[in-house]
N, C-alpha and C. Protein backbone atom coordinates (compact mmCIF):
# COMPACT_ATOMS: atom_id res chain seq x y z
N UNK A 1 0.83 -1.17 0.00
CA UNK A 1 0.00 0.00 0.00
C UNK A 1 0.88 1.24 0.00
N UNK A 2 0.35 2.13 -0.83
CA UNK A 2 1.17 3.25 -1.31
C UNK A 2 0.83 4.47 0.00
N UNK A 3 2.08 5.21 0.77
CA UNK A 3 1.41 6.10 1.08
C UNK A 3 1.16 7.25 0.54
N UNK A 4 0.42 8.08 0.47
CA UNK A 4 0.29 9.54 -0.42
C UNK A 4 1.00 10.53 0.12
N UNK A 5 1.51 11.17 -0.46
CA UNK A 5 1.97 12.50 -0.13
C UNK A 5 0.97 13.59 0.22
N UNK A 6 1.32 14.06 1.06
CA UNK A 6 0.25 14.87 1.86
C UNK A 6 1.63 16.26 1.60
N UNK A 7 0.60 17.54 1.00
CA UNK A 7 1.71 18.81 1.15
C UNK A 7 1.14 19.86 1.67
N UNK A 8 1.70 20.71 2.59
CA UNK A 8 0.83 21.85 3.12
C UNK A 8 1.34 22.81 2.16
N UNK A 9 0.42 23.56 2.10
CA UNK A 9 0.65 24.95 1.38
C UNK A 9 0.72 26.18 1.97
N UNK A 10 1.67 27.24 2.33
CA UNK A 10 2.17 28.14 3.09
C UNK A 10 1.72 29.59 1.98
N UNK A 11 1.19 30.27 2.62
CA UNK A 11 0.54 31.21 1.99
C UNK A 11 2.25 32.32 2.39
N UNK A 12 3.15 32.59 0.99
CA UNK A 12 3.67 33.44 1.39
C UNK A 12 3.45 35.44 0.89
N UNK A 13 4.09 35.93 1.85
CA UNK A 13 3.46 37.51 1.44
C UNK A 13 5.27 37.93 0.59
N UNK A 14 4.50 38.50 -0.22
CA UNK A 14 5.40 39.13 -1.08
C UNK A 14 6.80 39.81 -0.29
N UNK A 15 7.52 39.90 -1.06
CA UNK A 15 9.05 39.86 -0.72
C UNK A 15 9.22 41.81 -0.41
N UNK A 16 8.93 42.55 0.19
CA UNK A 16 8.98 43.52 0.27
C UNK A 16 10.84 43.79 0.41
N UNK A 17 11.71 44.31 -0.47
CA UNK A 17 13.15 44.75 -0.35
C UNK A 17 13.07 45.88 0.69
N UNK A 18 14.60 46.14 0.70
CA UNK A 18 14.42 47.72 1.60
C UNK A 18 14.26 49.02 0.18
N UNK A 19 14.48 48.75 -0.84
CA UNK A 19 14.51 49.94 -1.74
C UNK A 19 13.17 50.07 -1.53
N UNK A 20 12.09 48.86 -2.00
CA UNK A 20 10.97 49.61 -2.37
C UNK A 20 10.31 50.19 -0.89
N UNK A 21 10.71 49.19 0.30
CA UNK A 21 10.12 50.19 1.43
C UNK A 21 10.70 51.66 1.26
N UNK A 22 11.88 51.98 1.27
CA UNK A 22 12.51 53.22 1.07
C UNK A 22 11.65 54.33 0.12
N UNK A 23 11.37 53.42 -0.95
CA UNK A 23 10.62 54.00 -2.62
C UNK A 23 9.30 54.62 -2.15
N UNK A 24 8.41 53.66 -1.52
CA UNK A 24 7.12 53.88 -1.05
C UNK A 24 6.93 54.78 -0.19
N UNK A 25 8.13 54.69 1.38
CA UNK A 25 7.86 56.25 2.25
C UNK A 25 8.14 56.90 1.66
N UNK A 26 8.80 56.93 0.80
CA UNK A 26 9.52 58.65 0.59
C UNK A 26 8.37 59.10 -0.14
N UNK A 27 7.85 58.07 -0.84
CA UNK A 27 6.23 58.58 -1.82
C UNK A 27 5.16 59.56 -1.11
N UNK A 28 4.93 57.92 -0.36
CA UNK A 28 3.72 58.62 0.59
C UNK A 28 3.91 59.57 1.73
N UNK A 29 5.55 60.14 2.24
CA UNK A 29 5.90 61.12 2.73
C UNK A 29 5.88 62.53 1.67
N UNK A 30 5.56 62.46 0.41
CA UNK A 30 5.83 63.76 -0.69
C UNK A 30 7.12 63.97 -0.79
N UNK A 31 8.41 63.11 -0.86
CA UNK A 31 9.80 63.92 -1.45
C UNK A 31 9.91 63.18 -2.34
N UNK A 32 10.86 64.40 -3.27
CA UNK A 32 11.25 64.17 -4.08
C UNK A 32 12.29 63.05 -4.16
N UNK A 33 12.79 62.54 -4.66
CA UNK A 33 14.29 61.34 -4.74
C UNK A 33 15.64 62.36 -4.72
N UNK A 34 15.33 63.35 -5.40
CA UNK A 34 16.60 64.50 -4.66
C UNK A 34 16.19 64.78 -3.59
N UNK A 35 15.66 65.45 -3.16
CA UNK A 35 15.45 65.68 -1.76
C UNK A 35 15.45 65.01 -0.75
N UNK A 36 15.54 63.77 -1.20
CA UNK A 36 15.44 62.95 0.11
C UNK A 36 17.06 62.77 0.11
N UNK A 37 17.67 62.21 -0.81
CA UNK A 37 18.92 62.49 -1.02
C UNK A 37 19.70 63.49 -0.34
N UNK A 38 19.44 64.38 -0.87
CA UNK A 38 20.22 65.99 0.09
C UNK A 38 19.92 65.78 1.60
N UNK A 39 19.33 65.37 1.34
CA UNK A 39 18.60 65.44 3.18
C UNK A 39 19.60 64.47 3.96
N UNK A 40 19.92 63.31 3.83
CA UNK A 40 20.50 61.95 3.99
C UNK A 40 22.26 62.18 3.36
N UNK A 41 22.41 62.66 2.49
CA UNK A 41 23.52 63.53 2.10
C UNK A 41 23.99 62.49 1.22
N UNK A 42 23.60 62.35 0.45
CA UNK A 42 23.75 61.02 -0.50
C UNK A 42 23.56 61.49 -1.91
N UNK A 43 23.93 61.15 -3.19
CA UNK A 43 23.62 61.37 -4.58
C UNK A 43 22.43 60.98 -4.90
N UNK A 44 21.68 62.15 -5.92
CA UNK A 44 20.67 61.29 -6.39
C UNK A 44 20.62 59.87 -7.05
N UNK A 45 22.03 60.00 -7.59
CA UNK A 45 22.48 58.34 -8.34
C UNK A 45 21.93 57.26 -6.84
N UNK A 46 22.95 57.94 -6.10
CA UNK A 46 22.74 56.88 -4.44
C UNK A 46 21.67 56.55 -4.56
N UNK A 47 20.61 57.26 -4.09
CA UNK A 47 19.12 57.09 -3.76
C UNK A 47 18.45 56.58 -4.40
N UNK A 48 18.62 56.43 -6.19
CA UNK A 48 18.09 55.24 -6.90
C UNK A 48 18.83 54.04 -6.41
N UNK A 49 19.58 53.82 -6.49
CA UNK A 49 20.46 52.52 -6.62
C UNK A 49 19.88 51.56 -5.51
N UNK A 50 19.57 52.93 -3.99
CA UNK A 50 19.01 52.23 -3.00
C UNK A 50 17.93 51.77 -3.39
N UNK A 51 16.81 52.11 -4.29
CA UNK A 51 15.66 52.07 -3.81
C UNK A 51 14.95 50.93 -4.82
N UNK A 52 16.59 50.69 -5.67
CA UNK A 52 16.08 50.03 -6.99
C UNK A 52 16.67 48.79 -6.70
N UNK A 53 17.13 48.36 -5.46
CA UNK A 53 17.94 47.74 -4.63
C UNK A 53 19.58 47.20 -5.57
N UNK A 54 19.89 48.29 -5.99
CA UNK A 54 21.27 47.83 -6.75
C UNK A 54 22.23 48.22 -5.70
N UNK A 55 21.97 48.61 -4.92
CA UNK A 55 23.06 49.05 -3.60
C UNK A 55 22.34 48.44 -2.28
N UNK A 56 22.78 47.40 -1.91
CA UNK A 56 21.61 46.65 -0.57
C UNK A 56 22.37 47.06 0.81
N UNK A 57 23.78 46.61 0.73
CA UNK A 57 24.73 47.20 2.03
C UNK A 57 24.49 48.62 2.32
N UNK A 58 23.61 49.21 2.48
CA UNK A 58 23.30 50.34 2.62
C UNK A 58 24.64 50.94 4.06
N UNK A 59 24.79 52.05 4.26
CA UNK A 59 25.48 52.21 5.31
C UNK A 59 24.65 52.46 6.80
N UNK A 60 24.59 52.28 7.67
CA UNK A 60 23.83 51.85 8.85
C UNK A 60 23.62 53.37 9.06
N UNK A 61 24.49 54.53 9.04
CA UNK A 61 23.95 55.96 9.09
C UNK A 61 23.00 56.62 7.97
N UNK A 62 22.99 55.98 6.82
CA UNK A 62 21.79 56.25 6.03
C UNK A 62 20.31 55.69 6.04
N UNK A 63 20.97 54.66 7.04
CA UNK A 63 19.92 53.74 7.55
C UNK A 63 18.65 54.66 8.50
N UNK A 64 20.00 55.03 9.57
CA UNK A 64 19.19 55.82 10.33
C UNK A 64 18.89 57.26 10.18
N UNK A 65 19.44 57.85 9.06
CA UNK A 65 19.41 59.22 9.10
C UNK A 65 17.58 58.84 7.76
N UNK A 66 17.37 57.81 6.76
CA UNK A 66 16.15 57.27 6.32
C UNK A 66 15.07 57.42 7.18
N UNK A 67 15.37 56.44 8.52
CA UNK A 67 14.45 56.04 9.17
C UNK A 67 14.23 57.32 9.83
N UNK A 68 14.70 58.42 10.32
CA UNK A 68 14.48 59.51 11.21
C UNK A 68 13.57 60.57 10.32
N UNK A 69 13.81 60.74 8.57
CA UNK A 69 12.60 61.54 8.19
C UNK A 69 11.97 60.84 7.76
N UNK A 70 11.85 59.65 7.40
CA UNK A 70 10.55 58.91 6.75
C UNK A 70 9.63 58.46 7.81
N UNK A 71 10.36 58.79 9.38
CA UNK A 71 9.21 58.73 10.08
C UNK A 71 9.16 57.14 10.66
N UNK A 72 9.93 56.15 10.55
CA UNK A 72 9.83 54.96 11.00
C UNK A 72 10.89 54.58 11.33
N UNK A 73 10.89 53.24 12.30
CA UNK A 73 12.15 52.68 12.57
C UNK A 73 13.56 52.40 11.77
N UNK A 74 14.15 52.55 12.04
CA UNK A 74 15.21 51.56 11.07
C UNK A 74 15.01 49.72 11.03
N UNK A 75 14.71 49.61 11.81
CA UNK A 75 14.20 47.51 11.48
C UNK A 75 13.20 47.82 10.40
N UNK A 76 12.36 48.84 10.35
CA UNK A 76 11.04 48.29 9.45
C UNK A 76 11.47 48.65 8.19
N UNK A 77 12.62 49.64 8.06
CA UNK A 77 13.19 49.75 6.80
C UNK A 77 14.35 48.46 6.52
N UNK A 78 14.61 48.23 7.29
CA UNK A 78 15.33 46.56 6.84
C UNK A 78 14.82 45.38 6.97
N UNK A 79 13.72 45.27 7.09
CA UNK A 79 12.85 44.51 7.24
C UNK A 79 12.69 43.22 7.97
N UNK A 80 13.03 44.44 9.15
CA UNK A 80 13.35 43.19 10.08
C UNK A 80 11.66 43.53 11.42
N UNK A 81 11.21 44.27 10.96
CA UNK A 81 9.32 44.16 11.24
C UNK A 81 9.30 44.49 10.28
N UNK A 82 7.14 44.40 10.83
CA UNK A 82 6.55 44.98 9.48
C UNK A 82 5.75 46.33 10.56
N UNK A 83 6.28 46.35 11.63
CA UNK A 83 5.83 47.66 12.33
C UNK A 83 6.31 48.96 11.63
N UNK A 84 6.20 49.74 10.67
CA UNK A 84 6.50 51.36 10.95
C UNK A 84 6.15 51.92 11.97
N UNK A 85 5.55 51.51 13.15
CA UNK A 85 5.34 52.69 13.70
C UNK A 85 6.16 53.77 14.19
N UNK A 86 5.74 55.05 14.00
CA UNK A 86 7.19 56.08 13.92
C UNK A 86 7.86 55.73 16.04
N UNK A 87 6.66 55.75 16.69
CA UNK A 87 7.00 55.87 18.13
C UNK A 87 7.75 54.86 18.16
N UNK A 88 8.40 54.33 17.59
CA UNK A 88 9.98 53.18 17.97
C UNK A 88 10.62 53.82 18.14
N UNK A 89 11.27 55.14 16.79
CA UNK A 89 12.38 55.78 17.03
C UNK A 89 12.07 56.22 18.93
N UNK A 90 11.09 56.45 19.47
CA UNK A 90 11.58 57.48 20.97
C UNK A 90 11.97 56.05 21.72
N UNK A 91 12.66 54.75 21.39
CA UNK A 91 13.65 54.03 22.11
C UNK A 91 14.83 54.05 22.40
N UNK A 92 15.16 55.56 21.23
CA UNK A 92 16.60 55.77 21.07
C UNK A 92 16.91 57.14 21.90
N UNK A 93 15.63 57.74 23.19
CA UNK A 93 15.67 58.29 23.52
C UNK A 93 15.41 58.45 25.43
N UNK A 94 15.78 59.24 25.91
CA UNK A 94 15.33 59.20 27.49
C UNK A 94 13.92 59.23 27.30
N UNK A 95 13.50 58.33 29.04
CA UNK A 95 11.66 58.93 28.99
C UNK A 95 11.55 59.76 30.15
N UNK A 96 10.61 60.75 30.36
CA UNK A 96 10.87 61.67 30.90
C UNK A 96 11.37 61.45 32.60
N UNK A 97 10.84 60.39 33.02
CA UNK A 97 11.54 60.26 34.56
C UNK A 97 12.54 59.96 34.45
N UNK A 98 13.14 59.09 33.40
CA UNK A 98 15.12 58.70 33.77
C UNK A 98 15.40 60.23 33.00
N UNK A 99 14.86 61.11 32.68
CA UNK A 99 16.00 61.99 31.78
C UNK A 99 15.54 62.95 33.50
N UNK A 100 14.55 63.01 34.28
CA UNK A 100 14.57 63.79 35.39
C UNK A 100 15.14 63.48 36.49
N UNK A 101 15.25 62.30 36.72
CA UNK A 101 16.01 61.48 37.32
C UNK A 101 17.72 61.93 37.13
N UNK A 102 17.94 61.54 35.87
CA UNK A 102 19.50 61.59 35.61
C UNK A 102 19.87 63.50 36.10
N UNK A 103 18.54 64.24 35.53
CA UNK A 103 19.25 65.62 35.74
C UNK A 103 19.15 66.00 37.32
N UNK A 104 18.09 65.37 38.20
CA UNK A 104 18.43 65.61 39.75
C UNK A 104 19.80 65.17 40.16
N UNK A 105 20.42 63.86 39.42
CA UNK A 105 21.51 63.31 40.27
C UNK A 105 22.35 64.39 39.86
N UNK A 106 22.57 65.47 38.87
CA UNK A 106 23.94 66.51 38.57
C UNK A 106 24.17 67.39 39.67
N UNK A 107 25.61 67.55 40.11
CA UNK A 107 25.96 68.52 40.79
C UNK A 107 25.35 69.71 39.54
N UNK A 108 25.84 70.99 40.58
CA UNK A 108 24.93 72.39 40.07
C UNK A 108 25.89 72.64 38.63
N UNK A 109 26.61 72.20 38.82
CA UNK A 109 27.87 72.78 37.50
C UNK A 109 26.74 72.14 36.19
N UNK A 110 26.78 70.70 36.37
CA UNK A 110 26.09 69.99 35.58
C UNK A 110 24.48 70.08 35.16
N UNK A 111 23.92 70.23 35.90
CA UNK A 111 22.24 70.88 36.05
C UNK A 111 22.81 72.76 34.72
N UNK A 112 23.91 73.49 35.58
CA UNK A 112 23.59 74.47 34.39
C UNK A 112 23.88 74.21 32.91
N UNK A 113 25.33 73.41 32.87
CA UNK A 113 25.07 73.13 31.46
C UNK A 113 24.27 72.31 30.29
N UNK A 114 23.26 71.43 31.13
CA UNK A 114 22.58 71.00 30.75
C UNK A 114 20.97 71.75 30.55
N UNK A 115 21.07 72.69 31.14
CA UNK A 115 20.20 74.07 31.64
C UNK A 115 20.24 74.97 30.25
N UNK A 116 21.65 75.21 30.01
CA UNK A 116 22.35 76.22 28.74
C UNK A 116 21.97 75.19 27.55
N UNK A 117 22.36 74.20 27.34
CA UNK A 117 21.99 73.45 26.12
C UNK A 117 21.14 73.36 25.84
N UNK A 118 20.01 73.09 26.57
CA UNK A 118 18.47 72.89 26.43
C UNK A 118 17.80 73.91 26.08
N UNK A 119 18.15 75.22 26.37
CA UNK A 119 17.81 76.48 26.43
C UNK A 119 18.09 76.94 24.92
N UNK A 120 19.29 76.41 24.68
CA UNK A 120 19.58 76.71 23.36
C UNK A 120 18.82 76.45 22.13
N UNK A 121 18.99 75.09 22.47
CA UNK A 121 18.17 74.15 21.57
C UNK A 121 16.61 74.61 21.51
N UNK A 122 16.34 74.96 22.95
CA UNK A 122 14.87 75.43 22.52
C UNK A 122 14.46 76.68 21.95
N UNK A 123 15.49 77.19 21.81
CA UNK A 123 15.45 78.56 21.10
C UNK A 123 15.60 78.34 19.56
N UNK A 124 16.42 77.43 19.40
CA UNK A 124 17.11 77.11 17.80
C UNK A 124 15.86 76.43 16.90
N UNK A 125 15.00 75.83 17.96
CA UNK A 125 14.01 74.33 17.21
C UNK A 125 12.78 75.77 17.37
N UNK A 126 12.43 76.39 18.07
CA UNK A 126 11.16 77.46 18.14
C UNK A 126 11.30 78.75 17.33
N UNK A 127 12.54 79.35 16.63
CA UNK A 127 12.80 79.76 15.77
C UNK A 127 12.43 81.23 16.40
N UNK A 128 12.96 81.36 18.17
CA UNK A 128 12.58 82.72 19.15
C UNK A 128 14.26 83.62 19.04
N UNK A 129 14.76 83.96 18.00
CA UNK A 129 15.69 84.76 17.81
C UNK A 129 16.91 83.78 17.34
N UNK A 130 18.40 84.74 17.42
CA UNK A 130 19.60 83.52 17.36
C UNK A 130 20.36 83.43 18.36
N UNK A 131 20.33 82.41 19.24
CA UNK A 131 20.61 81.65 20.66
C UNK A 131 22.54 82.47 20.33
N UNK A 132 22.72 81.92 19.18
CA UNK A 132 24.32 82.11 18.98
C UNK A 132 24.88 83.99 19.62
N UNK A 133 23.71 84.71 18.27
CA UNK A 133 24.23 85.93 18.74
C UNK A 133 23.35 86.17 20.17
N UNK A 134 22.63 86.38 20.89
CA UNK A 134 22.34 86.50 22.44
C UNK A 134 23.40 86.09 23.18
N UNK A 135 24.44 84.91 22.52
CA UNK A 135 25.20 85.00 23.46
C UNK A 135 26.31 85.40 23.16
N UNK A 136 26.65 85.92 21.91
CA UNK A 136 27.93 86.77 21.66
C UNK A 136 27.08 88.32 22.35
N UNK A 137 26.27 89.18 22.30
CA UNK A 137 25.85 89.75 23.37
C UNK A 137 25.91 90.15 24.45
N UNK A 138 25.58 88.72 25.20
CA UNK A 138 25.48 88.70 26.36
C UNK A 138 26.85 89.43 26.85
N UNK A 139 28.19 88.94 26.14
CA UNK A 139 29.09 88.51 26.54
C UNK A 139 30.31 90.74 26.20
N UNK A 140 29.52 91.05 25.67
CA UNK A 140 29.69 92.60 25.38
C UNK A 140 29.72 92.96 27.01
């Protein structure tokens, strides 16, 4: 008696590369393929090659400097999920009790320069004058 071959069939999902993930945010984000380029600091040649996957070793800082304006992780652009969700990138960041935490433990030296930087920055990102000259200024 013969036994039969019995075969399961595995429903697979299409092979998504990193170019065309790359191809698709940058779409449905509105840039251009130069612009995304300039942005990432790469040739427009680069940015095809990536996206057309003729360049796959991508460099791990284009990786992440990709993933930071397209708005998603770097795994989901290497496809290592299928999560974009953008709130991954804030893993690469303090959450607000260890970053309050870490700034109670500073002696005062440390509390101000961390005081001055922040200050800066929030001046530079809110676009409330130039942090630089206020403090060539100050310093008259």
């Amino acid at each position: 008696m013969k036994k039969e071959k019995t075969t399961t069939t595995q429903t697979k999902e299409p092979v998504i590369t990193k170019g065309k993930r790359i191809r698709s945010l940058r779409m449905q984000r509105g840039f251009r393929q130069e612009q995304l380029a300039r942005i990432i600091g790469v040739s427009k040649q680069t940015m095809y090659k990536y996206e057309f996957d003729i360049v796959t070793n991508i460099p791990s800082d284009k990786i992440e400097a990709l993933a930071e304006v397209l708005e998603v992780s770097p795994a989901y652009i290497m496809g290592w999920t299928r999560d974009a969700d953008p709130s991954l990138l804030l893993q690469n960041h303090l959450s607000e009790p260890e970053g309050l935490y870490k700034y109670n433990c500073l002696d005062e030296h440390g509390k101000l320069a961390v005081d001055t930087i922040l200050n800066l920055e929030y001046e530079r990102c809110s676009g409330d004058g130039d942090p630089i000259q206020d403090i060539k200024l100050g310093e008259q």
